[in-house]
Protein backbone atom coordinates (compact mmCIF):
# COMPACT_ATOMS: atom_id res chain seq x y z
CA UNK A 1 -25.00 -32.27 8.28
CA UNK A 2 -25.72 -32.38 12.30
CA UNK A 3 -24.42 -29.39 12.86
CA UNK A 4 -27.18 -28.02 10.46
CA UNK A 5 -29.64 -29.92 12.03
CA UNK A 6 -28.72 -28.87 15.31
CA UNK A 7 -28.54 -25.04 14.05
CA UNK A 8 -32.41 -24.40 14.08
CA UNK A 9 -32.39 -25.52 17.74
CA UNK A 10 -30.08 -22.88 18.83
CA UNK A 11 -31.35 -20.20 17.31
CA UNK A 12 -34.69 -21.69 19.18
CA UNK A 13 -32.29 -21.95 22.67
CA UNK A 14 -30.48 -18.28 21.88
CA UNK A 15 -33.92 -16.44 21.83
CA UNK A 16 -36.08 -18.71 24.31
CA UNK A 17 -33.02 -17.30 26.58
CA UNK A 18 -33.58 -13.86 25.42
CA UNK A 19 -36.81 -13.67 26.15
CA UNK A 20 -36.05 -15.16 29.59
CA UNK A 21 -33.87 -12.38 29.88
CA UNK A 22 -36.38 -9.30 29.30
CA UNK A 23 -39.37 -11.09 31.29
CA UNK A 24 -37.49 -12.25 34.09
CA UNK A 25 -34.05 -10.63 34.86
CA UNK A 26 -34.01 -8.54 37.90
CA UNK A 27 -33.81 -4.33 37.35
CA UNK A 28 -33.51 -1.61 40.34
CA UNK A 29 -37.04 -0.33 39.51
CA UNK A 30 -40.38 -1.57 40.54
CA UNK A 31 -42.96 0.48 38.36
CA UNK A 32 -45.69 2.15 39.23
CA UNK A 33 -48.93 2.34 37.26
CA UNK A 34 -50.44 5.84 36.94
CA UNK A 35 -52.04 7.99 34.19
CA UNK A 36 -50.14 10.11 32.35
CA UNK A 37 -51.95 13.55 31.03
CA UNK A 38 -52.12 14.04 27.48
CA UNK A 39 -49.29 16.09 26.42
CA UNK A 40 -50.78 18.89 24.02
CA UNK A 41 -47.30 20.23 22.90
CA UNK A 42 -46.01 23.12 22.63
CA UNK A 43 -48.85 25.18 22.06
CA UNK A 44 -50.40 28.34 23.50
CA UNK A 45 -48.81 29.25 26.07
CA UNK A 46 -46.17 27.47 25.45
CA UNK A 47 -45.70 28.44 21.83
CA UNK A 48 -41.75 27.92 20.00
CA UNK A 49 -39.95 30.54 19.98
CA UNK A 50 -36.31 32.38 19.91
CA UNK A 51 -36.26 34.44 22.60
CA UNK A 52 -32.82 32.79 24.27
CA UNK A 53 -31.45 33.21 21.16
CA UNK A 54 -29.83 36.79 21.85
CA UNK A 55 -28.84 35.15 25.32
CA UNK A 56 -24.54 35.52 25.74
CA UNK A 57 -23.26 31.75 26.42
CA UNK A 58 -20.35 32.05 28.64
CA UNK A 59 -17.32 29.60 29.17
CA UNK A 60 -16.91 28.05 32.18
CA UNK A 61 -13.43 26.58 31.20
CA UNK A 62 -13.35 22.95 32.03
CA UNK A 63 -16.22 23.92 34.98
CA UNK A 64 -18.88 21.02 33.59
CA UNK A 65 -22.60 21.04 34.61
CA UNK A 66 -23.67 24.68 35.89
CA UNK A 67 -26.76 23.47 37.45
CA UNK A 68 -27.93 26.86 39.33
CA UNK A 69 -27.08 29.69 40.19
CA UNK A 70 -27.42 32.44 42.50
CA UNK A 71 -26.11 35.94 43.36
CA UNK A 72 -23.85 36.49 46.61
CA UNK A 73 -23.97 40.20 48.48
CA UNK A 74 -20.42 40.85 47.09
CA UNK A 75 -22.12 41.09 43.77
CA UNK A 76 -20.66 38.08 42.00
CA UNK A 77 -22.42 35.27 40.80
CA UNK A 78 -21.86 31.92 42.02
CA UNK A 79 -22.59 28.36 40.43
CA UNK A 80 -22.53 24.50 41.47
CA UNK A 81 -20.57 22.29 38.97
CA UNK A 82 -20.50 18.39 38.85
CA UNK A 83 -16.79 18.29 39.86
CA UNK A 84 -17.82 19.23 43.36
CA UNK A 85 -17.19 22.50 43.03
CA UNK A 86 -18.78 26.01 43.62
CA UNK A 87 -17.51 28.52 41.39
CA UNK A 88 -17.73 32.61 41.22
CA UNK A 89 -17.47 35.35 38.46
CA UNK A 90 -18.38 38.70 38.01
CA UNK A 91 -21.17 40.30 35.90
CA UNK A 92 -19.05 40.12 33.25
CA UNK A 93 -18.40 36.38 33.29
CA UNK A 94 -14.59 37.22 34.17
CA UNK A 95 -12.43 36.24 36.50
CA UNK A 96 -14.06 32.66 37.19
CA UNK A 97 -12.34 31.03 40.75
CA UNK A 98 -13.39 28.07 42.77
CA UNK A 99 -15.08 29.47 45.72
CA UNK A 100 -15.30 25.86 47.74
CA UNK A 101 -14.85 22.14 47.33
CA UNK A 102 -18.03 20.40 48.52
CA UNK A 103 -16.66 16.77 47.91
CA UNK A 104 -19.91 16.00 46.22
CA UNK A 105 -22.59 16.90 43.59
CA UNK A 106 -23.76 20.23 44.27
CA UNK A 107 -27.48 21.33 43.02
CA UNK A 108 -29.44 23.69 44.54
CA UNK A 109 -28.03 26.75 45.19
CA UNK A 110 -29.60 29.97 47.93
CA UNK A 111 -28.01 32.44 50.22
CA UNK A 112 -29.53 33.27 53.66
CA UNK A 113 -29.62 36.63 55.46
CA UNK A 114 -26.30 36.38 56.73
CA UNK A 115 -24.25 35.73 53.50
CA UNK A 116 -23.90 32.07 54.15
CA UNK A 117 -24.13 29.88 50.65
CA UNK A 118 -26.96 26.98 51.09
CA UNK A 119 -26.28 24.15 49.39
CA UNK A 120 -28.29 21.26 48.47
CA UNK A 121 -25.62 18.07 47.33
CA UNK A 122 -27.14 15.41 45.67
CA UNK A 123 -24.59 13.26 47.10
CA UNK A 124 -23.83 14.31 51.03
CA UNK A 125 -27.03 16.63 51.92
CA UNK A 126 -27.53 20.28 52.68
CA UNK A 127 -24.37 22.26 52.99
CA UNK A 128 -23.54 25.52 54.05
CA UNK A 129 -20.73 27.22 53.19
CA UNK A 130 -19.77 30.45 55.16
CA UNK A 131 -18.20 33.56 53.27
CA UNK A 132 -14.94 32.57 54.09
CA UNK A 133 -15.27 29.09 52.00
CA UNK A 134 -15.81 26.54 54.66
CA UNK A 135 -18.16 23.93 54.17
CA UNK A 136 -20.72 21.89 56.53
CA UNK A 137 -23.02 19.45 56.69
CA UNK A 138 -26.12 20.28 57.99
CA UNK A 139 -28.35 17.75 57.29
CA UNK A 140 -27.96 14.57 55.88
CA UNK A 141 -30.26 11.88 57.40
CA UNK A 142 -33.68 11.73 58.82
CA UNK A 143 -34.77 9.20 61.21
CA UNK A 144 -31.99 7.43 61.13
CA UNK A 145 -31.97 7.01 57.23
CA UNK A 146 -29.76 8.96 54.68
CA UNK A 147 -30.78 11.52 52.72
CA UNK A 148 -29.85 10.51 49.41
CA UNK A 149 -31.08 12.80 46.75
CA UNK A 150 -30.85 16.64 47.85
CA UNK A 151 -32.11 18.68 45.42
CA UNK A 152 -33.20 21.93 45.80
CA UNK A 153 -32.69 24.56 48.56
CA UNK A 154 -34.89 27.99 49.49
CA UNK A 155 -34.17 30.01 52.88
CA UNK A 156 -37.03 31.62 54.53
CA UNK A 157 -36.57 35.21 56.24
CA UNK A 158 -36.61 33.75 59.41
CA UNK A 159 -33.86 31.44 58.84
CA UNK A 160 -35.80 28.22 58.19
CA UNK A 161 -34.54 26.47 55.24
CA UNK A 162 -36.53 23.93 53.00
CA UNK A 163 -35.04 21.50 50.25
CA UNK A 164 -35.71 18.66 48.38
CA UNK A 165 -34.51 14.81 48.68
CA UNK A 166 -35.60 14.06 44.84
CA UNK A 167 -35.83 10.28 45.55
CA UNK A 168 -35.70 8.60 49.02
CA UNK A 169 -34.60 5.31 46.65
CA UNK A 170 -32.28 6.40 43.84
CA UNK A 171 -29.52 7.95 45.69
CA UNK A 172 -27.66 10.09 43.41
CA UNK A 173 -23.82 8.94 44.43
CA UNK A 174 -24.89 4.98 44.53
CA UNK A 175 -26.87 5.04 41.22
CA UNK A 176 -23.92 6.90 39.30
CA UNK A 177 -25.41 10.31 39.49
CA UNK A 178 -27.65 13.17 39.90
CA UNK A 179 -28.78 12.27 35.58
CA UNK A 180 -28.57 8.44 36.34
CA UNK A 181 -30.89 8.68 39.48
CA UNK A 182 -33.42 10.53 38.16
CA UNK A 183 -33.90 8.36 34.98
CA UNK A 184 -34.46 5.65 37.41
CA UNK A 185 -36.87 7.28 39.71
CA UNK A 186 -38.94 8.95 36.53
CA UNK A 187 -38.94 5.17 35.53
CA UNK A 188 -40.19 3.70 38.13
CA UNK A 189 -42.79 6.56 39.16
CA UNK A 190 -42.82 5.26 43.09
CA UNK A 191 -43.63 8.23 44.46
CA UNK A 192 -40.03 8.67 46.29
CA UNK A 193 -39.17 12.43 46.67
CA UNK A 194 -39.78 14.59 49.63
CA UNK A 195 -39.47 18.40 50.90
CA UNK A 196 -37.75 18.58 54.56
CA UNK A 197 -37.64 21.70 56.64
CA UNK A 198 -34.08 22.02 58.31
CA UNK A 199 -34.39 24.39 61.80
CA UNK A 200 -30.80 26.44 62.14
CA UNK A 201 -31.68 26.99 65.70
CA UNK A 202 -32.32 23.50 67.07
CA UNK A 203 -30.42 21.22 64.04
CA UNK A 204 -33.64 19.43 63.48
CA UNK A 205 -34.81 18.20 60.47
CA UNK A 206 -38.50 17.00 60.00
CA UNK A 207 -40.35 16.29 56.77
CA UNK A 208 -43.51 18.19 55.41
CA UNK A 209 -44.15 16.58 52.18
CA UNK A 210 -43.81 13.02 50.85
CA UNK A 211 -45.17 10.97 48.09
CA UNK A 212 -43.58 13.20 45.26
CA UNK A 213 -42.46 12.22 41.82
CA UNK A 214 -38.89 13.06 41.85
CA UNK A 215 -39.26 16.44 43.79
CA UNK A 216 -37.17 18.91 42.39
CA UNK A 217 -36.63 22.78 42.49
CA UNK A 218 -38.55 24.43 45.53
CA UNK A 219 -39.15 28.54 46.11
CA UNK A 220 -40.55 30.16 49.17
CA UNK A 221 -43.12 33.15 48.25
CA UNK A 222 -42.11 36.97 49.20
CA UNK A 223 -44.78 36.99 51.07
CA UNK A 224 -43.31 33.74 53.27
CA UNK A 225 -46.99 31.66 53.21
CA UNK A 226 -46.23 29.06 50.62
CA UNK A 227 -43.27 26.63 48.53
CA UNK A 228 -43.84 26.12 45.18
CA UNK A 229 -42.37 23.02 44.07
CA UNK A 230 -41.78 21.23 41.04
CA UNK A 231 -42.71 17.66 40.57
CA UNK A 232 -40.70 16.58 37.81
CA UNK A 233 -42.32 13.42 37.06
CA UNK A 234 -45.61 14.18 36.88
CA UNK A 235 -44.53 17.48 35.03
CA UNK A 236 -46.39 20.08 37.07
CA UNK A 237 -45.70 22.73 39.89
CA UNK A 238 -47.30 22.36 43.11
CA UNK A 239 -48.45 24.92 46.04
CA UNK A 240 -47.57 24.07 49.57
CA UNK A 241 -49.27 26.46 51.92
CA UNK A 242 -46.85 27.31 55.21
CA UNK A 243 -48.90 29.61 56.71
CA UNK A 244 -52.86 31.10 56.82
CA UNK A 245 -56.01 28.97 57.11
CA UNK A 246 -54.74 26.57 54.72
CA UNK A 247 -51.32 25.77 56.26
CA UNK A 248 -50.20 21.94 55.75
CA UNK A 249 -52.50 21.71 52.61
CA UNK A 250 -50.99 21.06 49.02
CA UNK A 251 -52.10 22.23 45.33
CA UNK A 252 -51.59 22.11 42.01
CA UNK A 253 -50.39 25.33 40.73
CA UNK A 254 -49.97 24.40 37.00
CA UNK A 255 -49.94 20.50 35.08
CA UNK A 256 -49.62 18.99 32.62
CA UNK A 257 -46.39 21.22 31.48
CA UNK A 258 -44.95 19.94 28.15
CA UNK A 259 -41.76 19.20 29.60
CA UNK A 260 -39.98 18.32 32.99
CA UNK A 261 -39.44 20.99 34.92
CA UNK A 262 -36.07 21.25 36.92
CA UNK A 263 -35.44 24.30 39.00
CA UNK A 264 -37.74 26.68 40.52
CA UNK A 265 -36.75 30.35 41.30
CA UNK A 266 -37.98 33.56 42.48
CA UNK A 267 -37.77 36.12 40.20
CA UNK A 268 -39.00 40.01 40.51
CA UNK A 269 -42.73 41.14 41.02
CA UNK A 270 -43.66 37.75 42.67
CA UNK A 271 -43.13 35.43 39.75
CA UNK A 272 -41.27 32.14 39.63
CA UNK A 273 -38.97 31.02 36.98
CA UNK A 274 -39.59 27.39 36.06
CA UNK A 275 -36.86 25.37 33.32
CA UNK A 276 -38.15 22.66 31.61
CA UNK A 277 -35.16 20.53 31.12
CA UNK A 278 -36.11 18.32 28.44
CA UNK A 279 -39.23 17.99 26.43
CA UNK A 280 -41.91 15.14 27.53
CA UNK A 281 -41.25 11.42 26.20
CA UNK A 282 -44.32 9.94 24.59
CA UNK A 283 -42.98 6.58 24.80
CA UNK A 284 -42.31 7.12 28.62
CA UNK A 285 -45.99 8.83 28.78
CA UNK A 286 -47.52 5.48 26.83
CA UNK A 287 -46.15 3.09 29.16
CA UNK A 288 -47.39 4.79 32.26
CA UNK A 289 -50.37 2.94 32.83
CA UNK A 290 -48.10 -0.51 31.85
CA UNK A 291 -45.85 -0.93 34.36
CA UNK A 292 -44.49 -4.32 33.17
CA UNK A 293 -43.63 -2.84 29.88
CA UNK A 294 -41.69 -0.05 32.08
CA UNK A 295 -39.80 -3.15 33.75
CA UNK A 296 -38.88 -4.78 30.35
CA UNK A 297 -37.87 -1.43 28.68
CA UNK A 298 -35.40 -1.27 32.05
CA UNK A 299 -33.59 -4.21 30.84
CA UNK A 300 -32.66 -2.90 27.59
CA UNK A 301 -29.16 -1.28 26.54
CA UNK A 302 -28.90 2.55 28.10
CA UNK A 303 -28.77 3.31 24.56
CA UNK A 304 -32.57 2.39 24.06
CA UNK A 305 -34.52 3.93 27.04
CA UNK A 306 -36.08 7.31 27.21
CA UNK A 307 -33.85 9.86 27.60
CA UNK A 308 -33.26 13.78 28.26
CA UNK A 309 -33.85 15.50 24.51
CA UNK A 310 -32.08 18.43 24.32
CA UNK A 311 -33.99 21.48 24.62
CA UNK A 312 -33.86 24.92 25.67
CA UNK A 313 -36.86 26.64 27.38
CA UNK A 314 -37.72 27.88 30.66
CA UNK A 315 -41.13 29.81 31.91
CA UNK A 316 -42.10 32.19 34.03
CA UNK A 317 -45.70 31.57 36.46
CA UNK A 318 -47.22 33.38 38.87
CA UNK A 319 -48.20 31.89 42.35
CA UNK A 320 -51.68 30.69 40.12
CA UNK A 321 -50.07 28.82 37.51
CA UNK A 322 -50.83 31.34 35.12
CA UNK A 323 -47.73 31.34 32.34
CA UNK A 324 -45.96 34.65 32.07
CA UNK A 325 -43.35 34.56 30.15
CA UNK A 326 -42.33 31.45 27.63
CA UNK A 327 -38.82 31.63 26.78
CA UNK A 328 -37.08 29.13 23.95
CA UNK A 329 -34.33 28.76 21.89
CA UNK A 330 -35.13 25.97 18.97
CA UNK A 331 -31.34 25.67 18.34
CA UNK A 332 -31.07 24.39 21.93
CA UNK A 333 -27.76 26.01 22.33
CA UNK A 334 -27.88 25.28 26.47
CA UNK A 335 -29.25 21.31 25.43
CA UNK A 336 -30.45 20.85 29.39
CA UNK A 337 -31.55 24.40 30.35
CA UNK A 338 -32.25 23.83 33.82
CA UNK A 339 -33.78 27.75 35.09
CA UNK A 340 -33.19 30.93 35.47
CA UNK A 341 -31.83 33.23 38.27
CA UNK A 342 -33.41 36.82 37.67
CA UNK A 343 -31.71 39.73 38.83
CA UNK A 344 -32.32 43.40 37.45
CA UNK A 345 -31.24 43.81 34.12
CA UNK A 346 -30.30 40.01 33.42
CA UNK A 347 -31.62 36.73 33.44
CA UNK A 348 -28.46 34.40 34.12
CA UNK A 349 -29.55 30.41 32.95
CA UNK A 350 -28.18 27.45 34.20
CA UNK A 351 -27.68 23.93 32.71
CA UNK A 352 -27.14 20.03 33.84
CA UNK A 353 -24.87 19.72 31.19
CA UNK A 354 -22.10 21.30 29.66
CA UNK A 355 -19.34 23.98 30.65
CA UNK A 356 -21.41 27.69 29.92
CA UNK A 357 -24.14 29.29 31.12
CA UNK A 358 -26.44 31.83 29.45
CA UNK A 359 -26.34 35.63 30.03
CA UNK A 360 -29.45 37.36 28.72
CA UNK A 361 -29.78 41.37 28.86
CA UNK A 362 -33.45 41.81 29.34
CA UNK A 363 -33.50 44.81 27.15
CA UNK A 364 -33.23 42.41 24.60
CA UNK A 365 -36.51 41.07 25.67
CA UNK A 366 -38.12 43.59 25.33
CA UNK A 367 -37.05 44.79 22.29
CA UNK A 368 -38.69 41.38 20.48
């Protein structure tokens, strides 16, 4: 009989403590209220579509997480992985070998003039690894603090290279990686990612952009006088000017994109491939403005928070915004499509996750 009496006042004690729990206990993130765009879908020009559907998905073996990609003078094609390694194949996608061991997280991949591999690691900075294999740091603090997010990487012709640090807070090694990090830092929308400019000549390192959303994939223009870089968490692409009258000054090329966009690349006849890995989150889009709400949500289970849907699409823009090219595949067959590396006949796509990337002939393009 007491121990039924008593029952009520547990249950009372059990959620009195579990409410405690979701208004009080401490989380990582302190969130930021801002105003999320509507999100229109996927509607013109962002239509759904198969066009990825013809693309050849090739096995990377137990290679996991071909994030980008790029192509090296000797004609192969070379991708980071999330074992630390850079990998190589041929056209083909034969003859896959482990190019060099980067002891981190390797992102952003980008050759300069003299056949050295850039590498942005999201867990030890930007890299460069000479023909031969060897690896260096380059840079991987500034002012004294680390960089702990490196992103993205683009070389300019006259050596100057530019990359992103996509959070100054999350670090991608101490938060349990490059995913984990940025699920934090869209979270908390802080404004935490910058774009650095790293001098080969002098070893400096300086900063030209700050404030950024989780600042992901960057591109320098053909024509050298602008980046365009995307800011993942507030789902657009923006225009830094490098050069001309309005050097220093930054734009939006294109918002309110219906998903987060990941990589940026050049492709041919001036455009820039954008992925968007994952579609937008309306629950993550509702709470913007509600910062406490973005706090409590934090101390759920994993299980329960917004997360990456799978989803394969990727878009091509020109320097105005203006959509090109919208390329899907509704079976999301690559589930974090990431971007696209454009060469002449193919468009190779890279992914976060998994162990293949895609191999699309562009004759079969045009042939839809």
């Amino acid at each position: 009989m007491n121990l039924l009496r008593r029952t009520p006042g547990a249950i009372l004690a059990i959620v009195a403590a579990f409410l405690i729990y979701l208004l009080l206990w401490p989380v990582p993130i302190d969130p930021v209220a801002w105003e999320a765009p509507v999100d229109a879908g996927l509607v013109d020009p962002f239509e759904p579509n198969d066009r990825l559907r013809k693309a050849r998905l090739i096995d990377l073996g137990s290679h996991q997480g071909p994030e980008d990609i790029a192509e090296g003078g000797d004609g192969l094609i070379y991708t980071a992985t999330n074992g630390g390694q850079v990998i190589r194949f041929d056209a083909t996608g034969n003859h896959i070998e482990v190019f060099a061991e980067t002891g981190g997280r390797p992102l952003g991949l980008e050759f300069d003039s003299d056949g050295n591999l850039l590498v942005a690691n999201a867990y030890l900075g930007l890299q460069r690894i000479s023909p031969d294999g060897t690896v260096e740091v380059l840079s991987d603090e500034y002012e004294g603090k680390p960089i702990l997010y490196a992103d993205d990487v683009a070389v300019a012709n006259n050596g100057m290279v530019y990359f992103s640090d996509a959070s100054s807070k999350f670090g991608a090694m101490k938060t349990g990686g490059s995913y984990e990090a940025s699920l934090m830092d869209l979270m908390e929308h802080g404004g935490h990612g910058r774009i650095y400019r790293y001098d080969p000549t002098t070893g400096e390192t300086s900063i030209i952009l700050d404030g950024l959303n989780f600042a992901n994939g960057v591109a320098i223009s053909g024509d050298q006088q602008y980046l365009m870089i995307n800011e993942t968490g507030s789902y657009r692409v923006l225009r830094h000017w490098l050069e001309g009258p309005d050097a220093g000054d930054t734009e939006i090329a294109i918002d309110n994109l219906p998903g987060f966009p990941d990589n940026i690349n050049n492709g041919l006849n001036g455009r820039f491939w954008v992925g968007l890995i994952a579609p937008r989150n309306k629950l993550l889009d509702d709470m913007s403005g509600k910062p406490w709400l973005r706090k409590l949500v934090q101390r759920l289970p994993a299980s329960v928070r917004p997360k990456a849907v799978p989803s394969s699409h990727v878009i091509a823009i020109n320097a105005d915004g203006e959509v090109l090219m919208n390329l899907q595949d509704t079976s999301a067959r690559m589930p974090a499509l990431t971007g696209v590396f454009e060469s002449r006949n193919t468009l190779w796509l890279s992914s976060l996750f998994g162990n293949r990337v895609g191999k699309l002939d562009k004759r079969d393009l045009a042939n839809q």
